[in-house]
N, C-alpha and C. Protein backbone atom coordinates (compact mmCIF):
# COMPACT_ATOMS: atom_id res chain seq x y z
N UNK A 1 32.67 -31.18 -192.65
CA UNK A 1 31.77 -31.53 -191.56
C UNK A 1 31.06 -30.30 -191.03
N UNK A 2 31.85 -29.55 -191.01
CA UNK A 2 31.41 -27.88 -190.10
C UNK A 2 30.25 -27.43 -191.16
N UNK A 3 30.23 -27.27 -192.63
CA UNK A 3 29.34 -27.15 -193.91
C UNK A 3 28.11 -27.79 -193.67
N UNK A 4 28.26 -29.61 -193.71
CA UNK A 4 27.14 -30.52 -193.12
C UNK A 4 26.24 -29.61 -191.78
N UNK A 5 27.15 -29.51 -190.81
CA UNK A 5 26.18 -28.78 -189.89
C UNK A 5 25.67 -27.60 -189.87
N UNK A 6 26.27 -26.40 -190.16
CA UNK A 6 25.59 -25.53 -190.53
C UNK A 6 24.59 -25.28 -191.50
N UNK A 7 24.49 -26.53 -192.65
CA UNK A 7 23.24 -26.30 -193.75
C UNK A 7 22.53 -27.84 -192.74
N UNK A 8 22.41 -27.74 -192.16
CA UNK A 8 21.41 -28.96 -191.24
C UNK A 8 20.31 -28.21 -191.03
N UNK A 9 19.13 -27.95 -191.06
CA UNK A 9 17.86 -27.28 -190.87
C UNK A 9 17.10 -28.37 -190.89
N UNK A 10 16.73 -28.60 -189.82
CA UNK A 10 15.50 -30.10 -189.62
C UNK A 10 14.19 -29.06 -189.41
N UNK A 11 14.60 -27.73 -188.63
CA UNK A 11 13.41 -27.14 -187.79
C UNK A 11 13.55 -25.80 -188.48
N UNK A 12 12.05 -25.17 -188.60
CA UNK A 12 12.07 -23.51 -188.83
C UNK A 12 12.56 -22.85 -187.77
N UNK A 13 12.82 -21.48 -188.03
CA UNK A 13 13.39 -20.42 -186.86
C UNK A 13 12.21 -20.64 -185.51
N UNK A 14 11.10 -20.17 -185.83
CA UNK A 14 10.66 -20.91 -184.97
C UNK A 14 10.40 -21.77 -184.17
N UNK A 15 10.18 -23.25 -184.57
CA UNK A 15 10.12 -24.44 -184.38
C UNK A 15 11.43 -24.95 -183.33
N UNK A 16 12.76 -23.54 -184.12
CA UNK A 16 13.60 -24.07 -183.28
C UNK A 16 13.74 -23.56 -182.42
N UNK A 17 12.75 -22.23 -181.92
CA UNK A 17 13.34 -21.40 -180.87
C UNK A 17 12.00 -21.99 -179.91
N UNK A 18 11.00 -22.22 -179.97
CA UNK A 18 10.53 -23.06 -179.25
C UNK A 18 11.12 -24.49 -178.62
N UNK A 19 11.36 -25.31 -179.20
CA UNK A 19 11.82 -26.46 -179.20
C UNK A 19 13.40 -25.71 -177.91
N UNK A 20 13.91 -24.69 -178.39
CA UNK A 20 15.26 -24.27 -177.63
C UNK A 20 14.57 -24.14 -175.92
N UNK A 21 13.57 -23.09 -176.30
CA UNK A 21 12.92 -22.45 -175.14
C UNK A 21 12.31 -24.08 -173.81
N UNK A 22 11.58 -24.88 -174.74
CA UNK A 22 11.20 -26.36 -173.56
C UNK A 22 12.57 -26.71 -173.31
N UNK A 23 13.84 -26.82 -173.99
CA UNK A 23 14.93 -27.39 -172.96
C UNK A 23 15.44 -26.56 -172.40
N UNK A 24 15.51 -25.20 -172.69
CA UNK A 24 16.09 -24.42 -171.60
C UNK A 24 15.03 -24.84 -170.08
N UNK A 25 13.84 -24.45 -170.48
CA UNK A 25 13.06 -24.48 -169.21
C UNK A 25 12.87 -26.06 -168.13
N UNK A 26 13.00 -27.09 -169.52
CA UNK A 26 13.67 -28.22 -168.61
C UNK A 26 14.84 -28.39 -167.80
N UNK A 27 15.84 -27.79 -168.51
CA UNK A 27 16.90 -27.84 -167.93
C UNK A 27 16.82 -27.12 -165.99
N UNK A 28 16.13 -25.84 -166.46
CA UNK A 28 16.04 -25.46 -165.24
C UNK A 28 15.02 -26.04 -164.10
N UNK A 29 14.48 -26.75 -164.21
CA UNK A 29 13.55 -27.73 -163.61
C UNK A 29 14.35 -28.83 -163.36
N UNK A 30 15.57 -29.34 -163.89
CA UNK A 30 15.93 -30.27 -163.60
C UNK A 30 17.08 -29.91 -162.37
N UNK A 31 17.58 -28.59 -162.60
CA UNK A 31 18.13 -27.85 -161.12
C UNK A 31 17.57 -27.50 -159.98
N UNK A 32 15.81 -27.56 -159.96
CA UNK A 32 15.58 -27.22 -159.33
C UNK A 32 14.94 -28.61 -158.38
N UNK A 33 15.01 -29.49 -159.30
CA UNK A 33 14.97 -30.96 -158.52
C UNK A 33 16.08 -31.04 -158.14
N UNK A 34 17.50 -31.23 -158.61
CA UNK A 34 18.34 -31.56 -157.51
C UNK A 34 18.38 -31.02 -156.34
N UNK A 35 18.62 -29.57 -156.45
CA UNK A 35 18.19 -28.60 -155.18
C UNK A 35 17.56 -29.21 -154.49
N UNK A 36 15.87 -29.40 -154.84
CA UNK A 36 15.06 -29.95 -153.91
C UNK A 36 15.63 -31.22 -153.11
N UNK A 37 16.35 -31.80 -154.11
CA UNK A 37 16.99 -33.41 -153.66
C UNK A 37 17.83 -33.37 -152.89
N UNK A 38 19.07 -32.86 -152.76
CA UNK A 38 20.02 -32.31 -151.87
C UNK A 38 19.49 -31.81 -150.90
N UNK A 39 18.06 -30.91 -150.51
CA UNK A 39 17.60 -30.73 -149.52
C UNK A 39 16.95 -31.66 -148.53
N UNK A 40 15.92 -32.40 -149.61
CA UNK A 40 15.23 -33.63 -148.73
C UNK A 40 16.43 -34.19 -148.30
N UNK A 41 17.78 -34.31 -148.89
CA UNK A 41 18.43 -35.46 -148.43
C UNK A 41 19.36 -34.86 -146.51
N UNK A 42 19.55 -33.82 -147.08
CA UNK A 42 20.13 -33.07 -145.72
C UNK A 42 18.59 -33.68 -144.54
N UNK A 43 17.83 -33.20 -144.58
CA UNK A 43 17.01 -32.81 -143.91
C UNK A 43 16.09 -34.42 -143.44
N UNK A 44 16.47 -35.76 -144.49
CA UNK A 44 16.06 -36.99 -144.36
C UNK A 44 17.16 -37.62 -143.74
N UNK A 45 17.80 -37.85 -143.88
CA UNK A 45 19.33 -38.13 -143.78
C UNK A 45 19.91 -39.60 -144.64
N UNK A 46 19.28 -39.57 -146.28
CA UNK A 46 19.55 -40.16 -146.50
C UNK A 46 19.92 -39.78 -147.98
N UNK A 47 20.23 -40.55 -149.24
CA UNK A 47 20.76 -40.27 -150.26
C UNK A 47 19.85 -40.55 -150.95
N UNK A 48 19.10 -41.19 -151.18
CA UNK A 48 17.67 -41.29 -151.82
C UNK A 48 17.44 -40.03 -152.79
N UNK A 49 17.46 -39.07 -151.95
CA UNK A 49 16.49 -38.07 -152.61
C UNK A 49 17.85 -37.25 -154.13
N UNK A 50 18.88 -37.64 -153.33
CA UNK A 50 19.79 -36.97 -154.52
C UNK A 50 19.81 -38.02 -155.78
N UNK A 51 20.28 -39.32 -155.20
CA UNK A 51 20.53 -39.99 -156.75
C UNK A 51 19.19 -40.23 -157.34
N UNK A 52 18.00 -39.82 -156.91
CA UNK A 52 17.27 -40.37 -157.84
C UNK A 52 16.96 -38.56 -158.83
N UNK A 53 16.74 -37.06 -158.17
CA UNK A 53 17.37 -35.89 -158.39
C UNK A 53 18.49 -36.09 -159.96
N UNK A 54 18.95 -36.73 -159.03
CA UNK A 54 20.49 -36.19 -159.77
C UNK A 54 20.27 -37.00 -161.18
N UNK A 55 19.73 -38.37 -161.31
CA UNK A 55 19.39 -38.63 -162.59
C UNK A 55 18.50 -37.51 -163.52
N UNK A 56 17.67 -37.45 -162.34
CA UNK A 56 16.94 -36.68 -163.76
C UNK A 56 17.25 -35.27 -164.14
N UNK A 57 17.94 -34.66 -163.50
CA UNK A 57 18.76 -33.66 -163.61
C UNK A 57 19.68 -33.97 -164.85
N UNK A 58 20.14 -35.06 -164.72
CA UNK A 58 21.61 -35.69 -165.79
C UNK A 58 20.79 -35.53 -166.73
N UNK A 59 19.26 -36.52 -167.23
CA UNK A 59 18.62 -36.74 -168.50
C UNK A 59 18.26 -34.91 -169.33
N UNK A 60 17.65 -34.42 -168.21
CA UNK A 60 17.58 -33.00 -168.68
C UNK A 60 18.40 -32.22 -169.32
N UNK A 61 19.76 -32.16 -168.53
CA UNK A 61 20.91 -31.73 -169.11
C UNK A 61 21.39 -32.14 -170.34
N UNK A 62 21.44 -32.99 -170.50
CA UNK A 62 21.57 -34.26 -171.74
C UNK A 62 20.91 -33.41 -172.80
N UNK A 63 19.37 -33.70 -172.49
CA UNK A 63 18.70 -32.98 -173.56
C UNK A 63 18.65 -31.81 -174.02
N UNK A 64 18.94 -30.99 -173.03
CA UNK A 64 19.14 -29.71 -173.09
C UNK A 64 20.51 -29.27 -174.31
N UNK A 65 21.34 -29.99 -173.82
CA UNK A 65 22.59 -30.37 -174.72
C UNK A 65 22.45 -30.59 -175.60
N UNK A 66 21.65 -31.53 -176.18
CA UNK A 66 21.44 -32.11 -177.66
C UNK A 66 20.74 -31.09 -178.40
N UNK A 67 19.69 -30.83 -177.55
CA UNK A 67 18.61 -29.73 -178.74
C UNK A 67 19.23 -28.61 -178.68
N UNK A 68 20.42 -28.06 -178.14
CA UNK A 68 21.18 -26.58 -178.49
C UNK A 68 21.84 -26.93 -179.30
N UNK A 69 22.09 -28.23 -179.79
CA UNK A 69 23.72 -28.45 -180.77
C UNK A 69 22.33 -28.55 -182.26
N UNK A 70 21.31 -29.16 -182.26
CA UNK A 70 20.91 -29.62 -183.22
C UNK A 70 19.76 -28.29 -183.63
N UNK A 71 19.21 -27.61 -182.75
CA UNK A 71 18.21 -26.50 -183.03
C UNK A 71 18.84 -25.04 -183.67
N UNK A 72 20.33 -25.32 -182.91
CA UNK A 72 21.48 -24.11 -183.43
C UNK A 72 21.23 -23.77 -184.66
N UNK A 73 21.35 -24.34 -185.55
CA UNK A 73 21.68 -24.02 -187.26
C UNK A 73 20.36 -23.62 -187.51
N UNK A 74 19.28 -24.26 -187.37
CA UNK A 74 18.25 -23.66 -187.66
C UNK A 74 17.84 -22.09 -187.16
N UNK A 75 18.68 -21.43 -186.37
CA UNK A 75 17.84 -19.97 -185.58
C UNK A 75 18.51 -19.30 -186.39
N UNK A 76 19.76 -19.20 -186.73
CA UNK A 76 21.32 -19.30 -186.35
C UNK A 76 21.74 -18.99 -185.84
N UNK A 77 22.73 -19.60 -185.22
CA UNK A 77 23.57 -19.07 -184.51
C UNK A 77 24.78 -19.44 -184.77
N UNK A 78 26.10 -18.32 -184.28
CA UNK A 78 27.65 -18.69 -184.81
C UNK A 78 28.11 -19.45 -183.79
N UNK A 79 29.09 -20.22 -183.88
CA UNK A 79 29.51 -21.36 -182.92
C UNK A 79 29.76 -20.41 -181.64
N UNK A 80 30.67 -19.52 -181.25
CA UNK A 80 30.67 -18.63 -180.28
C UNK A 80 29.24 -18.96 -179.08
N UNK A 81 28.24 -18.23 -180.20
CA UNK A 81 27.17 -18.20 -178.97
C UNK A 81 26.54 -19.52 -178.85
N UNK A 82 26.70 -21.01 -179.80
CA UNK A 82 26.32 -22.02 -179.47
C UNK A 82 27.16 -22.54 -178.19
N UNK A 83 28.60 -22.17 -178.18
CA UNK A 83 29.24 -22.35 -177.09
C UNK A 83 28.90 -21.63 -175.72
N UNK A 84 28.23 -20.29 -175.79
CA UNK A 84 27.95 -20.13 -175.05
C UNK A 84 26.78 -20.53 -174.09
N UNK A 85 25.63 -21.04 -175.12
CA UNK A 85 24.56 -21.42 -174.95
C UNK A 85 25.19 -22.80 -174.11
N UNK A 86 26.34 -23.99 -174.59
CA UNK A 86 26.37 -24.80 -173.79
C UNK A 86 26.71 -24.64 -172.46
N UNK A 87 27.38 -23.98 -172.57
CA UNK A 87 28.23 -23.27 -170.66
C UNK A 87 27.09 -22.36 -170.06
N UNK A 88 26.37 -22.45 -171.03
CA UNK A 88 24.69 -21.74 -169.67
C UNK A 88 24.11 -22.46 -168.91
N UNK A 89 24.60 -23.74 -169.58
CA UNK A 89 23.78 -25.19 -168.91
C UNK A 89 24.51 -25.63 -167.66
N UNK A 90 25.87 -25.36 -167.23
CA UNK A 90 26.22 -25.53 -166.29
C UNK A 90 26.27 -24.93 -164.74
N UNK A 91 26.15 -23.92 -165.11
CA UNK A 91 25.32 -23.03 -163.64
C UNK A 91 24.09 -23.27 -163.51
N UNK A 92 23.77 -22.93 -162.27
CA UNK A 92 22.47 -23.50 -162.27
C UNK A 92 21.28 -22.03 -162.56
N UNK A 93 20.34 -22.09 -163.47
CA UNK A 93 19.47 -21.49 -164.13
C UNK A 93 20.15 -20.45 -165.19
N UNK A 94 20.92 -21.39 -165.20
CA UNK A 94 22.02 -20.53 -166.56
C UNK A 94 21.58 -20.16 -167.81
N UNK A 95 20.56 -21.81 -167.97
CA UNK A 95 20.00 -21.55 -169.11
C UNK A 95 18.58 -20.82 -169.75
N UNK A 96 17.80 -20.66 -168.61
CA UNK A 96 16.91 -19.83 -168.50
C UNK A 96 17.55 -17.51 -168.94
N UNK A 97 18.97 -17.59 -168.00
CA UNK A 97 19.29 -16.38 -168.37
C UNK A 97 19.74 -16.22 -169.67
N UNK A 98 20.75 -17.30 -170.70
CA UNK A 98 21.10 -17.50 -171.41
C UNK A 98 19.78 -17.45 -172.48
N UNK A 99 18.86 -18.03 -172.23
CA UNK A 99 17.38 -17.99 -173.17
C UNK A 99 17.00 -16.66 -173.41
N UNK A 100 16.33 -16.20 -171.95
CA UNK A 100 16.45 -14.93 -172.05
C UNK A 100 16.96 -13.77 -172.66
N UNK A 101 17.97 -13.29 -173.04
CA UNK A 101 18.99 -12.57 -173.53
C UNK A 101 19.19 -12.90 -174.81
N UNK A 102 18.96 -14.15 -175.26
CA UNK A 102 18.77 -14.00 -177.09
C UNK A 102 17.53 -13.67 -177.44
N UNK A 103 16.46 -13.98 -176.68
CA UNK A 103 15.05 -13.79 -177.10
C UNK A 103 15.24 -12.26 -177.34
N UNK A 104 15.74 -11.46 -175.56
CA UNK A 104 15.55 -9.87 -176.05
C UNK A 104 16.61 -9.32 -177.37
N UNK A 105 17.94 -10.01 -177.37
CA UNK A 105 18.13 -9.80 -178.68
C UNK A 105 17.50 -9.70 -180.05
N UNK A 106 16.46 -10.99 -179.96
CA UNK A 106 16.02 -11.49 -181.11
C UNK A 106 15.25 -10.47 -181.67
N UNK A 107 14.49 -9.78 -180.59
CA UNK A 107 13.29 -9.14 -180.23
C UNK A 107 13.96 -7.66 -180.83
N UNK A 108 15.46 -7.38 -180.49
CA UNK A 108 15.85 -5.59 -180.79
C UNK A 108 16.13 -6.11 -182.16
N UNK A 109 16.42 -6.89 -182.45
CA UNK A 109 17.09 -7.16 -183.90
C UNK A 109 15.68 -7.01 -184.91
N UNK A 110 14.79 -7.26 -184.66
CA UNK A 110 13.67 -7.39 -185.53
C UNK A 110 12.98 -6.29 -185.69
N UNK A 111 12.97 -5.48 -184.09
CA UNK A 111 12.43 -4.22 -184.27
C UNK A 111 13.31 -3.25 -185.16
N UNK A 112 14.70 -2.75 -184.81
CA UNK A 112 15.77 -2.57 -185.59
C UNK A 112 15.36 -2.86 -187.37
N UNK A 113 15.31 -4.31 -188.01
CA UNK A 113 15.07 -4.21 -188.95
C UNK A 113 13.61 -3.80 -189.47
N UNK A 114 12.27 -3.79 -189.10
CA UNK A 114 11.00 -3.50 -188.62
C UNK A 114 11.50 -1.83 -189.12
N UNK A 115 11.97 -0.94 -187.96
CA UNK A 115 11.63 0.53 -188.38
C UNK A 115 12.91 0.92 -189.51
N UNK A 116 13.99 -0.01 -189.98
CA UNK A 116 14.77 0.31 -191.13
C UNK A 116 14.19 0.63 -192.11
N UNK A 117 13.12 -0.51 -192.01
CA UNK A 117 12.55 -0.73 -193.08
C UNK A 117 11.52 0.04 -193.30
N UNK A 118 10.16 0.00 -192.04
CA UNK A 118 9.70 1.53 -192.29
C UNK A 118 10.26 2.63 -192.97
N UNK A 119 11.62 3.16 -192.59
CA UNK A 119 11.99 4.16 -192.66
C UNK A 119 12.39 4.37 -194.10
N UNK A 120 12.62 2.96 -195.04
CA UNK A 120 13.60 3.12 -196.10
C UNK A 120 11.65 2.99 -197.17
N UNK A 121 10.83 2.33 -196.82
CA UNK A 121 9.51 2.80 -197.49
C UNK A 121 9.15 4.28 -197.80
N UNK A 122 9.22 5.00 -196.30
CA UNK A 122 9.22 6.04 -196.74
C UNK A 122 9.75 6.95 -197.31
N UNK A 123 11.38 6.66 -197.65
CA UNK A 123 12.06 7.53 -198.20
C UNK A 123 11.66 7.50 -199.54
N UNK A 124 11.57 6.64 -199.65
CA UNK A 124 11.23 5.46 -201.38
C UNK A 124 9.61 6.13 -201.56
N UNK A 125 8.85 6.17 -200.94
CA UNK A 125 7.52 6.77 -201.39
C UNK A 125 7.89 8.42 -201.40
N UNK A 126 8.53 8.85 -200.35
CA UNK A 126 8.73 10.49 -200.20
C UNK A 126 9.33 11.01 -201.76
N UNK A 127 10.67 10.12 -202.05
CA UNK A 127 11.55 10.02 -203.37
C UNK A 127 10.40 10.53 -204.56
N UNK A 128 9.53 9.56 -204.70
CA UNK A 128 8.82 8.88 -205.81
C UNK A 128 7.24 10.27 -206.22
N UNK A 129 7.55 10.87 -204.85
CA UNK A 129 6.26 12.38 -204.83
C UNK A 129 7.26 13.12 -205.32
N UNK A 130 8.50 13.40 -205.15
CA UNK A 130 8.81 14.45 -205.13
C UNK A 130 9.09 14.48 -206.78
């Protein structure tokens, strides 16, 4: 089963880090409606403003949930940080920091391979004069 999911690629690296990036940012929109909801409701004095909040908060989360379990294999990621990615979702703008912090990963990792690679051209052309 663990095989099945890890060779699951529906989405490119891309495709999936976009697709990651709209539910992270939903997710945090959907905290920031309850917030809001819990406030109108203090301040209305009624419950209105949370349960209807708090659903769509739930649907967000939901989704947010699904597209980290299913976009995972495609970036990759090792179960570790898919686990972590889920427990970002539970604080509130967790998953926005959690987004964050792989992107700048993503970002040193590429530069990292980027000037390796520079560097191993030029040895290889320097090699090839001498």
């Amino acid at each position: 089963m663990t095989k099945k999911y890890l060779n699951f690629r529906p989405f490119s690296e891309a495709e999936a880090w976009t697709l990651f990036r709209l539910a992270a940012i939903g997710e945090a929109i959907g905290w920031t409606t309850l917030i809001t909801g819990l406030t109108l409701a203090h301040f209305l004095h009624t419950n209105l403003p949370v349960l209807i909040a708090g659903q769509f908060h739930g649907v967000l989360f939901l989704i947010y949930f699904a597209a980290t379990v299913i976009v995972s294999p495609s970036i990759p990621w090792r179960l570790r940080t898919v686990t972590l990615a889920l427990a970002s979702g539970v604080p509130p703008y967790g998953s926005l920091i959690f987004e964050a912090w792989q992107s700048h990963k993503k970002k040193q990792g590429s530069l990292t391979l980027t000037l390796s690679g520079l560097y191993l051209s030029h040895l290889s052309t320097s090699d090839m004069e001498a």
